[in-house]
N, C-alpha and C. Protein backbone atom coordinates (compact mmCIF):
# COMPACT_ATOMS: atom_id res chain seq x y z
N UNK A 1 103.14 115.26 35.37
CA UNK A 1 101.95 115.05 36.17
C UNK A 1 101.72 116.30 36.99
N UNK A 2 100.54 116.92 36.88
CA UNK A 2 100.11 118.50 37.68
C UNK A 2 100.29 117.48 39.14
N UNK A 3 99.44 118.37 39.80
CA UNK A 3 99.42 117.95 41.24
C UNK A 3 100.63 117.34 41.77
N UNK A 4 100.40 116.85 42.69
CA UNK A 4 101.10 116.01 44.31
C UNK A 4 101.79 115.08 43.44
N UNK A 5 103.19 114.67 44.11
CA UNK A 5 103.77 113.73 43.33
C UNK A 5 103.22 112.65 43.49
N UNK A 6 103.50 111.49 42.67
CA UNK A 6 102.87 109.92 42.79
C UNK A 6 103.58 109.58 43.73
N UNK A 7 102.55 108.89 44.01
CA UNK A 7 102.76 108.03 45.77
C UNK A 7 103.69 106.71 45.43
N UNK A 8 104.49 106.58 46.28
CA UNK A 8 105.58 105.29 46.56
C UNK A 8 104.71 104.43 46.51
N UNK A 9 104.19 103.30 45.16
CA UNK A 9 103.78 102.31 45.40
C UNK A 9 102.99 102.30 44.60
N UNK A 10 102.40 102.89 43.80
CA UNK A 10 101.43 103.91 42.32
C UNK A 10 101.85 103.18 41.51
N UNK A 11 101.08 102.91 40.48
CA UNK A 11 101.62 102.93 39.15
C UNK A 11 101.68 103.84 38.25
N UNK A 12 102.14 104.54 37.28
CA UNK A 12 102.21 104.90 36.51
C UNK A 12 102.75 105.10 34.83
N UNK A 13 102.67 105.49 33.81
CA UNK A 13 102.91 105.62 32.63
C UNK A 13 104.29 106.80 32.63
N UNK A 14 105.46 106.69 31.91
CA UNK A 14 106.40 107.44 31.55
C UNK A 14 105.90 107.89 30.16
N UNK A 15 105.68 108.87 30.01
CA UNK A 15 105.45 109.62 29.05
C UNK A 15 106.49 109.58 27.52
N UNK A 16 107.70 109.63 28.17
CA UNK A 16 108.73 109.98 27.31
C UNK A 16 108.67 108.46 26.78
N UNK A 17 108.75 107.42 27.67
CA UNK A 17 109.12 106.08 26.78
C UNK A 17 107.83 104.65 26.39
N UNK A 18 106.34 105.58 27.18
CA UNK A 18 104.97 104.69 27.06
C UNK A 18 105.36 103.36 27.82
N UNK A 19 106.72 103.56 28.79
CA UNK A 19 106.55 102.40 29.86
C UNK A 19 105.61 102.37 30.95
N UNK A 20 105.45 101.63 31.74
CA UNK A 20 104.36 101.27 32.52
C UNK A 20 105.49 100.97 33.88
N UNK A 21 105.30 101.83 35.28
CA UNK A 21 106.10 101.29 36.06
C UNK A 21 105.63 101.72 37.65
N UNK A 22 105.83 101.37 38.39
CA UNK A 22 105.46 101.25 40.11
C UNK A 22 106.85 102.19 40.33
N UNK A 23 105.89 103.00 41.03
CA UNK A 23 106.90 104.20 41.75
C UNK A 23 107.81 103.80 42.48
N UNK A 24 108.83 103.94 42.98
CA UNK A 24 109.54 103.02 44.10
C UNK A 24 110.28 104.42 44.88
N UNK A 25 110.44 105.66 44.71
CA UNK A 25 110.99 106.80 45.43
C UNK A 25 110.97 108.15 44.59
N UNK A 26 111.09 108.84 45.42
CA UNK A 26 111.66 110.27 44.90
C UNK A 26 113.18 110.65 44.94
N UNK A 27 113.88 111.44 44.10
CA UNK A 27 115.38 111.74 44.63
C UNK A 27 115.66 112.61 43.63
N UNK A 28 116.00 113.45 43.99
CA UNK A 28 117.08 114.42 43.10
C UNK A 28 116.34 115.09 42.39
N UNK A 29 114.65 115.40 42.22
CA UNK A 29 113.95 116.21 41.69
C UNK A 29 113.27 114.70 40.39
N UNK A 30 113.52 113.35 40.47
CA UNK A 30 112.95 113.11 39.63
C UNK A 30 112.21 111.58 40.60
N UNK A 31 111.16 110.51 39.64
CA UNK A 31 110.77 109.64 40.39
C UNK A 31 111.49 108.29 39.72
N UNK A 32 111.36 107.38 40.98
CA UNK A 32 112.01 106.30 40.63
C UNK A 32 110.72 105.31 40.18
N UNK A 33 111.15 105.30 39.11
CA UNK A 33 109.99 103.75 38.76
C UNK A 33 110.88 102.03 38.37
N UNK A 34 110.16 101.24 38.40
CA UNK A 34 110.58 99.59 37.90
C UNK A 34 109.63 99.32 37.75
N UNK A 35 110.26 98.46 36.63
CA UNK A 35 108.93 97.60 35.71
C UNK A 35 107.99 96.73 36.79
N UNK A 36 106.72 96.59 36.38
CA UNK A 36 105.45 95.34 36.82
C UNK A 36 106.34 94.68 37.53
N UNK A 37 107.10 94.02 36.92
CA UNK A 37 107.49 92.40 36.96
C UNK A 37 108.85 92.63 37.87
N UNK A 38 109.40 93.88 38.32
CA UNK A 38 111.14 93.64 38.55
C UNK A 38 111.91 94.14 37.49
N UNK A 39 112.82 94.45 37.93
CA UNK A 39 113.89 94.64 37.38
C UNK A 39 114.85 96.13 37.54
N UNK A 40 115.34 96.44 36.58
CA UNK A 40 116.08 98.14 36.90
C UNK A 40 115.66 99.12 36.95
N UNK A 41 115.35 99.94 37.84
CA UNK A 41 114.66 101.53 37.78
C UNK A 41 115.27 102.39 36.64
N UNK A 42 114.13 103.23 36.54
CA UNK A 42 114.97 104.46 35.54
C UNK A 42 114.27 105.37 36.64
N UNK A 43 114.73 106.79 36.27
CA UNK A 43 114.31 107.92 36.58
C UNK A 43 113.90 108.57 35.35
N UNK A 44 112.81 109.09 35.88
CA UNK A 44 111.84 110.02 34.84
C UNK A 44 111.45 111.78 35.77
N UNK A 45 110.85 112.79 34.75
CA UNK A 45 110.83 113.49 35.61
C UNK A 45 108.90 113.77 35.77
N UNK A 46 109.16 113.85 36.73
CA UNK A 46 107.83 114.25 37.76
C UNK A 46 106.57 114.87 36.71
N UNK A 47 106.95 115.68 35.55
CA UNK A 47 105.97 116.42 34.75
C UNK A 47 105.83 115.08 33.69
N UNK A 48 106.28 114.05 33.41
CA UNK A 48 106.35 113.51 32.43
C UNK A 48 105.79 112.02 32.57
N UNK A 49 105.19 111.98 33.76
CA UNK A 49 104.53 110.54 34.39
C UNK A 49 102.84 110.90 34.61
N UNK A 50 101.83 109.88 34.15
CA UNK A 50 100.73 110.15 34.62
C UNK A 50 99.91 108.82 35.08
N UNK A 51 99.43 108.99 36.20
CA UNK A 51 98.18 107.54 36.22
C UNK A 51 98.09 106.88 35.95
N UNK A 52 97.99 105.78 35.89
CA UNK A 52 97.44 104.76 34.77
C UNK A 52 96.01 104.88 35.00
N UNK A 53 94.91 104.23 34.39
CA UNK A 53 93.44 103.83 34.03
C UNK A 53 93.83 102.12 34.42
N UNK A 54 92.68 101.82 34.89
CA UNK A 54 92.80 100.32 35.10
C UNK A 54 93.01 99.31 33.74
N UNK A 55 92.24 99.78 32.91
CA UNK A 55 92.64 99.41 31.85
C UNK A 55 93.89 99.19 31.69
N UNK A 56 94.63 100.19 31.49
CA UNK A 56 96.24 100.32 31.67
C UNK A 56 96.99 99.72 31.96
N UNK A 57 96.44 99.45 33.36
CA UNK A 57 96.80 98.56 34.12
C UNK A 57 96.90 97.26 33.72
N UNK A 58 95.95 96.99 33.47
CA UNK A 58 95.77 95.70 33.25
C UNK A 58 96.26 94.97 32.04
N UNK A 59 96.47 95.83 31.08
CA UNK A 59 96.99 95.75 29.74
C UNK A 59 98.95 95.90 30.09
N UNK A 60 98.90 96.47 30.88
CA UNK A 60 100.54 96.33 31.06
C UNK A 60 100.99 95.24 31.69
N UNK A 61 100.23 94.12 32.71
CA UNK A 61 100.46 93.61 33.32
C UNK A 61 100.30 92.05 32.39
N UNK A 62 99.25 91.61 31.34
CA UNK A 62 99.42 91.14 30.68
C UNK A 62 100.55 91.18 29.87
N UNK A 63 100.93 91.99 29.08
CA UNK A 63 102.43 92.52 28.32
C UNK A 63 103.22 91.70 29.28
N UNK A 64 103.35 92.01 30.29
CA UNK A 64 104.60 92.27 31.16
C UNK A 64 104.78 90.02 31.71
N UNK A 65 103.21 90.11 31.88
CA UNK A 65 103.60 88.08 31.85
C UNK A 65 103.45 87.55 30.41
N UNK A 66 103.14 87.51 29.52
CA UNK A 66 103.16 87.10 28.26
C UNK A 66 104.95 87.86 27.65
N UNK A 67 105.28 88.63 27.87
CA UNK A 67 106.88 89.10 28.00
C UNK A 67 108.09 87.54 29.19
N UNK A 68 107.22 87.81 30.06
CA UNK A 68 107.68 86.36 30.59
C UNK A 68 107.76 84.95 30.49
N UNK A 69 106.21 84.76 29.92
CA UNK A 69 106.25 83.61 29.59
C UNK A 69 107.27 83.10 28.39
N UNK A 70 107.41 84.06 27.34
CA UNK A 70 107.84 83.55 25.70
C UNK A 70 109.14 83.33 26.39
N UNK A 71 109.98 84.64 27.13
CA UNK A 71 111.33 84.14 27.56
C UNK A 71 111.63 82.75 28.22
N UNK A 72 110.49 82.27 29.06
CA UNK A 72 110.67 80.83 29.98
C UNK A 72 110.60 79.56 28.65
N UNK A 73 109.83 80.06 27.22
CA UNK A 73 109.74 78.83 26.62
C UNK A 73 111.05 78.90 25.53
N UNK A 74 112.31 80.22 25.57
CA UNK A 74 112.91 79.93 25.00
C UNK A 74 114.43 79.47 25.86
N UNK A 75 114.33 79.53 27.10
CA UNK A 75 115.41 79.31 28.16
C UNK A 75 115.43 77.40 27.82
């Protein structure tokens, strides 16, 4: 990503893996993201994250409860 790093609380796209994730910090030269929904951060690096489009958005966030739901109907 050119410019200013993403803001704590952003969403954005990881480049390297086409995940979709909410910024949660900076550290060590890279950003911390976690999924929509929760769960484990990865670190990615700063050139390799961009924006999402609402679209995006919105398309990840579907994924991310229809990902939830199938797991609740096989528990």
């Amino acid at each position: 990503m050119s410019g200013p790093e993403p803001r704590v609380g952003g969403t954005v796209r990881d480049e390297e893996t086409g995940r979709v994730g909410e910024v949660m910090g900076h550290q060590g030269g890279y950003v911390q993201l976690r999924p929509l929904l929760g769960g484990r951060e990865w670190d990615v690096r700063p050139d390799r994250v961009r924006a999402v489009t609402a679209t995006e958005l919105l398309s990840a966030r579907v994924a991310a409860l229809n990902s939830l739901a199938r797991k609740a109907r096989t528990a």
